[in-house]
N, C-alpha and C. Protein backbone atom coordinates (compact mmCIF):
# COMPACT_ATOMS: atom_id res chain seq x y z
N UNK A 1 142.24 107.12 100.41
CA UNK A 1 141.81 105.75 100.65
C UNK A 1 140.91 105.72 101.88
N UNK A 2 139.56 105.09 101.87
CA UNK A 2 138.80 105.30 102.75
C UNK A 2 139.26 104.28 103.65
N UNK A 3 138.72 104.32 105.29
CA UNK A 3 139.09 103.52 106.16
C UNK A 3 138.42 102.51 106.45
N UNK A 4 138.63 101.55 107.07
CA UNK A 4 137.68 100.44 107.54
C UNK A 4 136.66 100.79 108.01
N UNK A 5 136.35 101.90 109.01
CA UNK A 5 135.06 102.27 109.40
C UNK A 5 134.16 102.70 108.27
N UNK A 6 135.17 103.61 107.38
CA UNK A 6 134.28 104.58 106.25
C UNK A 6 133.47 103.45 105.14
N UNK A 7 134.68 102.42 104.76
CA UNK A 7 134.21 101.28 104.35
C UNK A 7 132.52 100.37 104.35
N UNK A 8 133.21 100.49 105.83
CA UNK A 8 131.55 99.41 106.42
C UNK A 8 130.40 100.34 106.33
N UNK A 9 130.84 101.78 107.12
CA UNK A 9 129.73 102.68 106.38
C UNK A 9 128.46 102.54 105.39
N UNK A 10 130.22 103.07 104.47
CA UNK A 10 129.45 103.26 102.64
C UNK A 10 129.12 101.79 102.22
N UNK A 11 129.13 100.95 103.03
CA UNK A 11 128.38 99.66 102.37
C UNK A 11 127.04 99.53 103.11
N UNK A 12 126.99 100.15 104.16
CA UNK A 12 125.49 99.45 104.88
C UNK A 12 124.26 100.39 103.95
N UNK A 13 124.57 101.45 103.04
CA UNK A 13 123.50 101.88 102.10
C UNK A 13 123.14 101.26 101.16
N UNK A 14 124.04 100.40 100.40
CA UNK A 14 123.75 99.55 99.44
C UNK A 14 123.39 98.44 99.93
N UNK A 15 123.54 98.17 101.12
CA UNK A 15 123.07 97.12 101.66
C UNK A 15 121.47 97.18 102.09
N UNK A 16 121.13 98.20 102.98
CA UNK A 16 119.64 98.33 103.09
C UNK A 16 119.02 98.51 101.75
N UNK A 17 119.39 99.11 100.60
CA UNK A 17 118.75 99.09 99.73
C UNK A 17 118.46 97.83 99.09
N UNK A 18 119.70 96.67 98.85
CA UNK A 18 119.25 95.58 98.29
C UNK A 18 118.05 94.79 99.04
N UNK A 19 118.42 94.94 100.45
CA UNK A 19 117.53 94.14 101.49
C UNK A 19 116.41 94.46 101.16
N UNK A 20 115.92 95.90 101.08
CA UNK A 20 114.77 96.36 101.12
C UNK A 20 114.13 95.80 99.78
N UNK A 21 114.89 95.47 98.72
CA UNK A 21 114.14 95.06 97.43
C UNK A 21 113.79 93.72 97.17
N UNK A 22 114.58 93.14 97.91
CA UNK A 22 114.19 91.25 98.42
C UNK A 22 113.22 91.31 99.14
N UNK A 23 113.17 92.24 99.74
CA UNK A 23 111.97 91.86 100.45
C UNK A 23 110.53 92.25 100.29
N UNK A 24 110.38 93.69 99.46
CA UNK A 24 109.44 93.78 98.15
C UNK A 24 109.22 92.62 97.10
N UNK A 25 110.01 91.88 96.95
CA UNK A 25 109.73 90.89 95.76
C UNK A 25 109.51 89.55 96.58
N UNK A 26 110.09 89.34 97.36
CA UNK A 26 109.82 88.51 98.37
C UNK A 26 108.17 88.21 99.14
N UNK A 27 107.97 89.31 99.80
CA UNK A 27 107.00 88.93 101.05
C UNK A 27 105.93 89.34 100.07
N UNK A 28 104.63 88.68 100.25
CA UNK A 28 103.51 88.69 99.39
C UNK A 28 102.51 89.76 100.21
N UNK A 29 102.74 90.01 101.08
CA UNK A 29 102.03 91.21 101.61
C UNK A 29 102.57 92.73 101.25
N UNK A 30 103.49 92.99 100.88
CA UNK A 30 104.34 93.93 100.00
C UNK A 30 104.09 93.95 98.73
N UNK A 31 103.87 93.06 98.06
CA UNK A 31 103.55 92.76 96.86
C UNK A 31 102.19 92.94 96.53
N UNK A 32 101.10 93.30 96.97
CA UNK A 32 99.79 92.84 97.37
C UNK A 32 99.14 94.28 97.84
N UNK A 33 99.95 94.84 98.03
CA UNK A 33 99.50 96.00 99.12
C UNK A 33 98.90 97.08 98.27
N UNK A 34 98.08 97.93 98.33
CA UNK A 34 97.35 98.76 97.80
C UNK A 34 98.69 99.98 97.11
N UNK A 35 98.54 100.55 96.10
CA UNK A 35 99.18 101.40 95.54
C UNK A 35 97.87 102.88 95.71
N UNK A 36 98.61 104.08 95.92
CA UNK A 36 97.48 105.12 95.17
C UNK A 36 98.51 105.68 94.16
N UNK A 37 98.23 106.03 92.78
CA UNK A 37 98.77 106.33 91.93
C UNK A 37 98.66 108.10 92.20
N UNK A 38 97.37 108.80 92.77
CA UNK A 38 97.52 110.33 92.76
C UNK A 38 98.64 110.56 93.71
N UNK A 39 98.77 110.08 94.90
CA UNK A 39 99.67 110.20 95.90
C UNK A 39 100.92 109.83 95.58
N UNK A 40 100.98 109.07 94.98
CA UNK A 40 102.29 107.94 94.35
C UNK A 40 103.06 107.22 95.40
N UNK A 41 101.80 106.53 96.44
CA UNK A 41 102.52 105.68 97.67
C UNK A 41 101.41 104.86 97.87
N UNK A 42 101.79 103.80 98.95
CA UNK A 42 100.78 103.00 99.51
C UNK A 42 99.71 103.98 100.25
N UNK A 43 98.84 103.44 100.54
CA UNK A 43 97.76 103.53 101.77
C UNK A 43 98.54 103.89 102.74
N UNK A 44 98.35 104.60 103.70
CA UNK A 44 98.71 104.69 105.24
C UNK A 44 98.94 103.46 105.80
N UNK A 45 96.98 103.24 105.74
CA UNK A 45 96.76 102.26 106.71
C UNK A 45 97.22 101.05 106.54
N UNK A 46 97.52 100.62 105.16
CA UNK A 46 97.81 99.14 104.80
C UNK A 46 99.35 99.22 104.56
N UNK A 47 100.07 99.70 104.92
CA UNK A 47 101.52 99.97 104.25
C UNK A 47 102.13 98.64 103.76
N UNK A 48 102.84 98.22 103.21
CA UNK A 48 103.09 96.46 102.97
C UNK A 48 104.55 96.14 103.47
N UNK A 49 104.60 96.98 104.77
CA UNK A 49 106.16 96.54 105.44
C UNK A 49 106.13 97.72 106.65
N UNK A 50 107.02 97.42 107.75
CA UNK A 50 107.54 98.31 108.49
C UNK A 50 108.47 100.14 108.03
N UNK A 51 108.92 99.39 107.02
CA UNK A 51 109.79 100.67 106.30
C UNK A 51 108.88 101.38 105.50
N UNK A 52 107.56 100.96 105.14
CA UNK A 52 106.67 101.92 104.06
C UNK A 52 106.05 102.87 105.06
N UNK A 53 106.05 102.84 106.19
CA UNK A 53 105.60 103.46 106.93
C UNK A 53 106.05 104.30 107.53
N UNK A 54 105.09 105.80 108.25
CA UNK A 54 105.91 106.70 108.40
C UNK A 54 106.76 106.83 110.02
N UNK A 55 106.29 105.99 110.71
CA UNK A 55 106.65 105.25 111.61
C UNK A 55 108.21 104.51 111.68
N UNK A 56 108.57 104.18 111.11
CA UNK A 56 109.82 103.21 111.10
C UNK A 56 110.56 104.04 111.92
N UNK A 57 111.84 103.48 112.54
CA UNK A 57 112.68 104.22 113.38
C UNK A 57 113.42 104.99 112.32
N UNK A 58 114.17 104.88 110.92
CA UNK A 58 114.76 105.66 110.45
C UNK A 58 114.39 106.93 109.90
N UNK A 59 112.87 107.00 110.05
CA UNK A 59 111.68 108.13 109.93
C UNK A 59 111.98 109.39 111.36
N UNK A 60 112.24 108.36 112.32
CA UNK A 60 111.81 108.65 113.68
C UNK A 60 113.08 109.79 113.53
N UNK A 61 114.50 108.29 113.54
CA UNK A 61 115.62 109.12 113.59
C UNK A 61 116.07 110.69 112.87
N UNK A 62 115.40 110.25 111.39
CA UNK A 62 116.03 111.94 111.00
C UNK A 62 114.91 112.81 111.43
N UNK A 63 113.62 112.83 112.07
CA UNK A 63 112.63 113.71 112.37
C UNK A 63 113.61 114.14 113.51
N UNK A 64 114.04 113.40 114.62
CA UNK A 64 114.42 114.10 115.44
C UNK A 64 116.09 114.53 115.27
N UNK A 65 117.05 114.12 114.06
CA UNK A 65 117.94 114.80 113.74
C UNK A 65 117.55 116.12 113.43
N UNK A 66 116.21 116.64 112.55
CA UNK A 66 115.85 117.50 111.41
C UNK A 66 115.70 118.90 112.89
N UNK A 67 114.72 117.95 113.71
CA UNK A 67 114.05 118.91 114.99
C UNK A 67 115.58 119.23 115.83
N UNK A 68 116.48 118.68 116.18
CA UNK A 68 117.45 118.52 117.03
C UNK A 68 118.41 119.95 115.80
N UNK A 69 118.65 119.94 114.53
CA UNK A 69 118.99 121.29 114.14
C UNK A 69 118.03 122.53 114.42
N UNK A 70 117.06 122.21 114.11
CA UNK A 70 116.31 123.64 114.51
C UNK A 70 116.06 123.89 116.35
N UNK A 71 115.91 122.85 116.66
CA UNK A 71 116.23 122.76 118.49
C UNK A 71 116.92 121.80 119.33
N UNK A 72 117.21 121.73 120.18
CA UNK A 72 117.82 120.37 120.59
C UNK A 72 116.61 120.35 121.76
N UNK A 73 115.64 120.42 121.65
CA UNK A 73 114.71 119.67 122.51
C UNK A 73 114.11 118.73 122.07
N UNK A 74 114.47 117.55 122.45
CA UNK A 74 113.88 116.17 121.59
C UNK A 74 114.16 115.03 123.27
N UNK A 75 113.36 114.23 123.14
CA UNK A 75 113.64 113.12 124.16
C UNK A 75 113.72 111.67 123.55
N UNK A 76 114.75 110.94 123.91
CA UNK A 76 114.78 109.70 123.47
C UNK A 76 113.53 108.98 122.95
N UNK A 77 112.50 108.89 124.32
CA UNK A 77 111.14 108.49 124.41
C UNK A 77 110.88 108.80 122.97
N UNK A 78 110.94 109.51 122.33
CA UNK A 78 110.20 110.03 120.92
C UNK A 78 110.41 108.85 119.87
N UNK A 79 111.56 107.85 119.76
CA UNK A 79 111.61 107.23 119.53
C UNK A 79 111.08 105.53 119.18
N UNK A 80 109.91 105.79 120.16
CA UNK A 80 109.05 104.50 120.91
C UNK A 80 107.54 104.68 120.52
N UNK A 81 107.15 103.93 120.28
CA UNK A 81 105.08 104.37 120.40
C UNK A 81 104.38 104.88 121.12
N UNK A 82 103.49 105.36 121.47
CA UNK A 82 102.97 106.13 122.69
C UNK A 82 102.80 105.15 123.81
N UNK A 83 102.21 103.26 122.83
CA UNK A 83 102.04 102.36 123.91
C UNK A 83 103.00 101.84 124.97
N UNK A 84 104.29 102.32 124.99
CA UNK A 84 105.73 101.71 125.15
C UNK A 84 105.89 102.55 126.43
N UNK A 85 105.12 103.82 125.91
CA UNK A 85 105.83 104.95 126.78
C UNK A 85 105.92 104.93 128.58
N UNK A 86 104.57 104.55 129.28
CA UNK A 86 104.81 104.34 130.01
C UNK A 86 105.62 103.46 130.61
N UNK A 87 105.95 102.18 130.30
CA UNK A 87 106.86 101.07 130.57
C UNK A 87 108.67 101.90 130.35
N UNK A 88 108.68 102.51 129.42
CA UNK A 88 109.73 103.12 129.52
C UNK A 88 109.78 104.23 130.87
N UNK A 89 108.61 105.37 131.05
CA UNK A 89 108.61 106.02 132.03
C UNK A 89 108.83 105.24 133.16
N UNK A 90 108.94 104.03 133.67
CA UNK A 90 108.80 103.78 135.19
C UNK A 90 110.35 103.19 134.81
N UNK A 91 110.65 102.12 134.04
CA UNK A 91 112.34 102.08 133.54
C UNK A 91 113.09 103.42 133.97
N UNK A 92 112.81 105.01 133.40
CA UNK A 92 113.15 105.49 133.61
C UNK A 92 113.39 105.71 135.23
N UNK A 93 112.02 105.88 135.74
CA UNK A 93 112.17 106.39 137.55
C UNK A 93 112.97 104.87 138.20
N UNK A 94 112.80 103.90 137.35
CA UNK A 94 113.64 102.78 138.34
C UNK A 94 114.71 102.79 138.33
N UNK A 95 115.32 103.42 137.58
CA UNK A 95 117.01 103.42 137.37
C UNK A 95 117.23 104.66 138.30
N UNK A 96 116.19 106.28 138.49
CA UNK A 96 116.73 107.06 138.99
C UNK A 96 116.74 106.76 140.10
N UNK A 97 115.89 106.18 140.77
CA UNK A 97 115.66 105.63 142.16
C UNK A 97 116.96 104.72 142.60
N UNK A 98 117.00 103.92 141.89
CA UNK A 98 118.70 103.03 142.10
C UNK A 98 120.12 103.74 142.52
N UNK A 99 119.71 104.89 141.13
CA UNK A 99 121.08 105.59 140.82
C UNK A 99 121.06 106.57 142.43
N UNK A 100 120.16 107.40 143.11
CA UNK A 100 119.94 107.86 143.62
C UNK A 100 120.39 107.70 145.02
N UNK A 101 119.81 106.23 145.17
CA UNK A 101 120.24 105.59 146.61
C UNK A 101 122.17 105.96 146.46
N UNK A 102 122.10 105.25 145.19
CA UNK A 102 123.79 104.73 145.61
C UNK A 102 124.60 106.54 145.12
N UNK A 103 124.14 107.35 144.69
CA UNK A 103 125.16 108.61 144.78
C UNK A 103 123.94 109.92 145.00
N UNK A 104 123.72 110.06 145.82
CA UNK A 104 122.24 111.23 146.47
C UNK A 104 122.55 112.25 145.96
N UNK A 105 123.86 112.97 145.16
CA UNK A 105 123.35 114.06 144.40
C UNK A 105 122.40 113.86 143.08
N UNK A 106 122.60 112.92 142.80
CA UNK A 106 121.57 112.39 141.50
C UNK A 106 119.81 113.10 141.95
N UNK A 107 119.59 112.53 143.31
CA UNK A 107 118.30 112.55 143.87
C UNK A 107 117.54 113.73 143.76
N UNK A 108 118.05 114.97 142.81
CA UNK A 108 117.73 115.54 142.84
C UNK A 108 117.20 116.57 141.56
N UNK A 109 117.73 115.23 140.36
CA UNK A 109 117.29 115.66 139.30
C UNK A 109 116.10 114.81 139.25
N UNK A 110 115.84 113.55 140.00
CA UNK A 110 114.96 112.39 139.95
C UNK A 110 113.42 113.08 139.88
């Protein structure tokens, strides 16, 4: 008998899947969107949603699960756009700088 966690789990797959098909039939820019039949996908450039793209975070996530088996060198940051990145980099040094003051062995991975 599966558990409450295993439960909610094995439902959030059938769940993104229905979502994802409401919203193909739904949004008219999805609907609309260029097909290539040799490729058997959208356009790159025009994708007709966040998820058609190779971009989406759940793209992101198993690239760096896939990379994280063959290495574990991966950085959160990888997760974000390149445009994000700096705003995250100074997030980053502002917290080490904080963390730093208040326990100075930190200060030295900073």
């Amino acid at each position: 008998m599966p558990s409450t966690l295993e439960k909610i789990l094995l439902a959030i797959y059938p769940t993104i899947l229905i979502t994802g098909s409401l919203f193909s039939l739904l949004d008219p820019s999805a609907r609309n969107a260029p097909y290539s039949a040799s490729t058997q996908s959208h356009v790159a450039d025009t994708a007709p949603s966040y998820f058609a793209k190779k971009s989406n975070i759940f793209n992101k996530l198993f690239r760096i699960f896939i990379r994280g088996l063959k290495s574990s060198q991966w950085h959160i940051r990888d997760l974000f756009p390149p445009k994000s990145r700096p705003w995250i980099e100074k997030c980053n040094r502002d917290a080490w700088s904080v963390d730093s003051q208040n326990r100075p062995e930190m200060a030295s991975f900073a």
